[in-house]
N, C-alpha and C. Protein backbone atom coordinates (compact mmCIF):
# COMPACT_ATOMS: atom_id res chain seq x y z
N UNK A 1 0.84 -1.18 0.00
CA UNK A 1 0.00 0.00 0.00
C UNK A 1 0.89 1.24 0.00
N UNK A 2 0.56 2.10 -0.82
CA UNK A 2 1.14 3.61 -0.67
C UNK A 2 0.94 4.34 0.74
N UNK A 3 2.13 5.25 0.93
CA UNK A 3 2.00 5.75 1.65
C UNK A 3 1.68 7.39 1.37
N UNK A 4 0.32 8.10 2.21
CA UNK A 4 0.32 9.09 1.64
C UNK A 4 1.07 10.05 2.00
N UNK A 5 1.09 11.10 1.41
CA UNK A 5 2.01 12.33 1.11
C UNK A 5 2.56 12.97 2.39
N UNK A 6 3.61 13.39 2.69
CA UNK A 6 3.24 14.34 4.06
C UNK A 6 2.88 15.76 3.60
N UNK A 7 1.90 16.03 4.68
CA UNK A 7 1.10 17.06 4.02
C UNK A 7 2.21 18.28 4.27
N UNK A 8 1.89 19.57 2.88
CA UNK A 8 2.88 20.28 1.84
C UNK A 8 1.83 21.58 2.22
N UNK A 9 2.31 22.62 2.50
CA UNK A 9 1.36 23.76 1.91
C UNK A 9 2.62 24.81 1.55
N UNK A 10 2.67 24.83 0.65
CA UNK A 10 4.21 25.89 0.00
C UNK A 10 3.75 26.58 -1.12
N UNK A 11 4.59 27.38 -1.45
CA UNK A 11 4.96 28.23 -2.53
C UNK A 11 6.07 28.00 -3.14
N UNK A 12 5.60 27.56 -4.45
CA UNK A 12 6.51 26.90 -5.33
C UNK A 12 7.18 27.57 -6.26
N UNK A 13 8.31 27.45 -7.30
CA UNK A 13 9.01 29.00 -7.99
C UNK A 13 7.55 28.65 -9.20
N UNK A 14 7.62 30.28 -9.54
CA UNK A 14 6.38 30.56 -10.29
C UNK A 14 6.97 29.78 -11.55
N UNK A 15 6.32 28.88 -12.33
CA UNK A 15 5.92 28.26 -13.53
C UNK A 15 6.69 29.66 -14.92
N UNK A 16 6.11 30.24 -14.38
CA UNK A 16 6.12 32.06 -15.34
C UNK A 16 5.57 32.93 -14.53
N UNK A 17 6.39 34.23 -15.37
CA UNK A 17 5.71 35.46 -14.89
C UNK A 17 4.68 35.90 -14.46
N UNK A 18 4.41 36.27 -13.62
CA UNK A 18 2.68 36.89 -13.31
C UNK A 18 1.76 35.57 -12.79
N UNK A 19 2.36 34.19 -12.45
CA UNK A 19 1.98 33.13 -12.15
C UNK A 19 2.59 32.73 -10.25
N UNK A 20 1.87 32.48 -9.51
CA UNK A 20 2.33 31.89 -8.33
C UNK A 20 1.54 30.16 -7.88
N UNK A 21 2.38 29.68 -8.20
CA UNK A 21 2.19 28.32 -7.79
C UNK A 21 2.28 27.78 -6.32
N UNK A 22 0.62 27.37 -5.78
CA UNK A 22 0.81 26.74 -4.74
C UNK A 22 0.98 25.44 -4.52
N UNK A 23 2.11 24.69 -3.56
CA UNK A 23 1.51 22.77 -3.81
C UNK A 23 1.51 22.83 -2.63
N UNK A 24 0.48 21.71 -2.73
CA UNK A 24 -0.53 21.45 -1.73
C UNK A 24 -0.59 20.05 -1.55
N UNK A 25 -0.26 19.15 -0.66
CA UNK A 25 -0.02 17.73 -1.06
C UNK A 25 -0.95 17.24 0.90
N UNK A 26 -1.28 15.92 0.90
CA UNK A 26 -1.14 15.62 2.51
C UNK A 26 -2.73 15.50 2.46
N UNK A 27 -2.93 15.45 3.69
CA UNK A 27 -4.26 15.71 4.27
C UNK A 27 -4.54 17.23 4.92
N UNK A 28 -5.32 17.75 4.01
CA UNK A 28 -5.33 19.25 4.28
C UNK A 28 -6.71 19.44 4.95
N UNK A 29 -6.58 20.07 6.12
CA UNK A 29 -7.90 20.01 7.50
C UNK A 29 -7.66 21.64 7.83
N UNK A 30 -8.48 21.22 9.13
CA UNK A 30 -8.76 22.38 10.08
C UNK A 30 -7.46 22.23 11.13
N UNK A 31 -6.31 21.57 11.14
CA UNK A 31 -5.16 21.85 11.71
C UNK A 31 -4.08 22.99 10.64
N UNK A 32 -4.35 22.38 9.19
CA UNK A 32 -3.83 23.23 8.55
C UNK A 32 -3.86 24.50 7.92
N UNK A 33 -5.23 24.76 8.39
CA UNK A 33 -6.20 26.06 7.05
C UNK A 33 -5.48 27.45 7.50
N UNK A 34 -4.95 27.54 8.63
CA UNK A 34 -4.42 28.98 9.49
C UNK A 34 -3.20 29.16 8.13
N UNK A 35 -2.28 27.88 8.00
CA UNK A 35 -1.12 28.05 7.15
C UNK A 35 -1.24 28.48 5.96
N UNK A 36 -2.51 27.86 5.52
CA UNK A 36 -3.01 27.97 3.85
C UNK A 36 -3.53 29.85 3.82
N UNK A 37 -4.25 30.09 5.22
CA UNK A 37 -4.87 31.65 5.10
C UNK A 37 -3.98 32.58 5.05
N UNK A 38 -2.78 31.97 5.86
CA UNK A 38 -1.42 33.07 5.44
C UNK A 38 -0.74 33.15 4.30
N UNK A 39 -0.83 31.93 3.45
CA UNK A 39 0.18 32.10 2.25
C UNK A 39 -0.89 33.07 1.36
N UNK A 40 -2.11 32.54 1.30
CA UNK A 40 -3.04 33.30 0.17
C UNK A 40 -3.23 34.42 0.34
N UNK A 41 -3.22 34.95 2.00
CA UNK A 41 -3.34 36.66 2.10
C UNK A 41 -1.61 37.32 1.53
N UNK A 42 -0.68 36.68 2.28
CA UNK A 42 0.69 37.03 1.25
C UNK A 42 0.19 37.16 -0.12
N UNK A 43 0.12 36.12 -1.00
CA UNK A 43 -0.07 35.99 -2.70
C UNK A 43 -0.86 37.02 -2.83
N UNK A 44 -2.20 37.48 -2.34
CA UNK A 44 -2.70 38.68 -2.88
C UNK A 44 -2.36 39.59 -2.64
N UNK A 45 -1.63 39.97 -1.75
CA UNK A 45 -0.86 41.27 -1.99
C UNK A 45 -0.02 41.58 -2.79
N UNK A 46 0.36 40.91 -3.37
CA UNK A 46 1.02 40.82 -4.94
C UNK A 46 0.80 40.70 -6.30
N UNK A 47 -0.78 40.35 -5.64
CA UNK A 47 -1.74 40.57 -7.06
C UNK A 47 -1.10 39.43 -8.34
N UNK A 48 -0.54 39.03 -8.23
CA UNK A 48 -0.15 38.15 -9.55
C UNK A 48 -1.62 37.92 -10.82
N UNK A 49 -1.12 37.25 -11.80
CA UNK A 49 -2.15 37.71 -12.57
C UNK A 49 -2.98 36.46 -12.22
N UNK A 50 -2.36 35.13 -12.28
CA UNK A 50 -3.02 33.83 -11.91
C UNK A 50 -2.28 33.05 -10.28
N UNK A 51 -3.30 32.32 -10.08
CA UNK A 51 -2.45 31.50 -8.23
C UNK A 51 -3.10 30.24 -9.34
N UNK A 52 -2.31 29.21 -9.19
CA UNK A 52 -1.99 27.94 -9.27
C UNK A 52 -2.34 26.90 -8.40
N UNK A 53 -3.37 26.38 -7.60
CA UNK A 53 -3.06 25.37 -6.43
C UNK A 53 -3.28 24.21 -7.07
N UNK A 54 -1.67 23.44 -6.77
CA UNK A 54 -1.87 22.04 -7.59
C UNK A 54 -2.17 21.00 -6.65
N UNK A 55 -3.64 20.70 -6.37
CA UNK A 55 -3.72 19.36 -5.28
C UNK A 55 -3.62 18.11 -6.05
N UNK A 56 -2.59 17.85 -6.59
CA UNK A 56 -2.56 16.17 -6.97
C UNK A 56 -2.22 15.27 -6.04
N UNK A 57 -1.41 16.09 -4.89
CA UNK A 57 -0.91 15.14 -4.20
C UNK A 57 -1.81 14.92 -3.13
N UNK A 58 -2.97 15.82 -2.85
CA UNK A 58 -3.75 16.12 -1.75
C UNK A 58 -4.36 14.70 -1.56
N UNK A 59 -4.61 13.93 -0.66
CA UNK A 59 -5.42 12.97 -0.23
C UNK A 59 -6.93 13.43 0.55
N UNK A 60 -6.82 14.13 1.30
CA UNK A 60 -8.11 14.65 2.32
C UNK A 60 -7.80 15.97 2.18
N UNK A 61 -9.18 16.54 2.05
CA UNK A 61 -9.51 18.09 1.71
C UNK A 61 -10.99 18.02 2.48
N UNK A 62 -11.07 18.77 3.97
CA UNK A 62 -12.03 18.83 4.58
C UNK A 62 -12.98 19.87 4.25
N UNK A 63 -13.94 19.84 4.73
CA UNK A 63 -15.03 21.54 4.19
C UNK A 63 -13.60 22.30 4.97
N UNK A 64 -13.44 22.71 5.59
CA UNK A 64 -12.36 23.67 6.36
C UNK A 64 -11.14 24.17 5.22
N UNK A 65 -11.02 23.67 4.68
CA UNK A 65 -10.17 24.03 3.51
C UNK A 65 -10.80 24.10 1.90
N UNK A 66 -11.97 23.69 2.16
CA UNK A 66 -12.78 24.01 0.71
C UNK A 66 -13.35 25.25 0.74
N UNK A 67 -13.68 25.82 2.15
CA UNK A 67 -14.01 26.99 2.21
C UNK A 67 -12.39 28.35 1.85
N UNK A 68 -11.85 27.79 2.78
CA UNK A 68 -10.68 28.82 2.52
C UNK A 68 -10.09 28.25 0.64
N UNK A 69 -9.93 27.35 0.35
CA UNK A 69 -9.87 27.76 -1.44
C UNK A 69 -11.24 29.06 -1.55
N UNK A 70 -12.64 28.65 -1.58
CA UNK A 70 -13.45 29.53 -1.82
C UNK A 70 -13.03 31.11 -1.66
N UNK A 71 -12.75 31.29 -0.33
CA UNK A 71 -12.06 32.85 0.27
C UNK A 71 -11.22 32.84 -0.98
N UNK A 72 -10.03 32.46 -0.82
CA UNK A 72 -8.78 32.70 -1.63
C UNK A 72 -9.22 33.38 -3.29
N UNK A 73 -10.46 32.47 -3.52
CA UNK A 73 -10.89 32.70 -5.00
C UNK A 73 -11.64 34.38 -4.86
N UNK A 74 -12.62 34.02 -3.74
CA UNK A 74 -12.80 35.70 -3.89
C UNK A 74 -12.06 37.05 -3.23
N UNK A 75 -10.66 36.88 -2.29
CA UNK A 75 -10.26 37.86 -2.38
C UNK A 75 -9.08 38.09 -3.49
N UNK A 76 -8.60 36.69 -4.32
CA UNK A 76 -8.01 36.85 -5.51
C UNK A 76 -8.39 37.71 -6.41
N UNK A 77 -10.06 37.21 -6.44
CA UNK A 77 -10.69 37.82 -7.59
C UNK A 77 -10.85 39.64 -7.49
N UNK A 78 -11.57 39.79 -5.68
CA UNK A 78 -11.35 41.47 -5.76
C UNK A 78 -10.06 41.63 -6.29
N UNK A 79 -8.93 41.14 -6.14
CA UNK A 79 -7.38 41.93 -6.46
C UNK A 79 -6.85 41.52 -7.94
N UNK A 80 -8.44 41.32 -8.79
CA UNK A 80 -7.56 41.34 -10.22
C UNK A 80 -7.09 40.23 -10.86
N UNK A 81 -7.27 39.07 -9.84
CA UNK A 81 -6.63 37.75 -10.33
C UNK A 81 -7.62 36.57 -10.61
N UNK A 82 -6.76 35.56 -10.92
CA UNK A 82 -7.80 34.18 -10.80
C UNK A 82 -6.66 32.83 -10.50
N UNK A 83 -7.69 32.45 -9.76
CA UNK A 83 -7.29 31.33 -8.98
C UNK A 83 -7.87 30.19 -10.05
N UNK A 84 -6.67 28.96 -10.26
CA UNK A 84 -6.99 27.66 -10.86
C UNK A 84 -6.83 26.71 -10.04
N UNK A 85 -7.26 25.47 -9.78
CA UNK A 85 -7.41 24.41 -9.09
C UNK A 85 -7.10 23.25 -10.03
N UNK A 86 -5.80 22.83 -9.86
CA UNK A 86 -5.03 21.95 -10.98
C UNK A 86 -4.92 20.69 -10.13
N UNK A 87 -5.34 19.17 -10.95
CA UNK A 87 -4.57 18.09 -10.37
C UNK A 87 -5.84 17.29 -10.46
């Protein structure tokens, strides 16, 4: 049996310009969402043109973190950007 991921919440080097890539790997909960609310309030203050979150590696994604993607998408979106959900 595989073993799953240890859970990842980073900022990865941008793909390209005007791009910020998040990976996101593990079991992502309500122990982790504080970490995830800090990187995404960082990223929008920088406005980039697109945020990247690649959950391929993600195993568990609780409502607690489906909501904060949600946030992320709309204070991305007030600041001009758009958020993709890759994986």
């Amino acid at each position: 049996m595989a073993q799953a991921p240890q859970t990842r919440i980073d900022r990865a080097a941008p793909p390209r310009s005007g791009t910020v890539l998040l990976d996101l790997a593990g079991e992502l909960d309500l122990a982790v969402s504080g970490r995830f609310h800090a990187l995404v309030d960082e990223v929008v203050s920088e406005a980039p043109e697109m945020v990247v979150a690649d959950v391929t590696e993600v195993g568990f994604m609780d409502s607690t973190m489906l909501r904060e993607l949600l946030r992320a998408h709309s204070a991305l979106a007030e600041a001009g950007s758009r958020l993709v959900v890759a994986g």
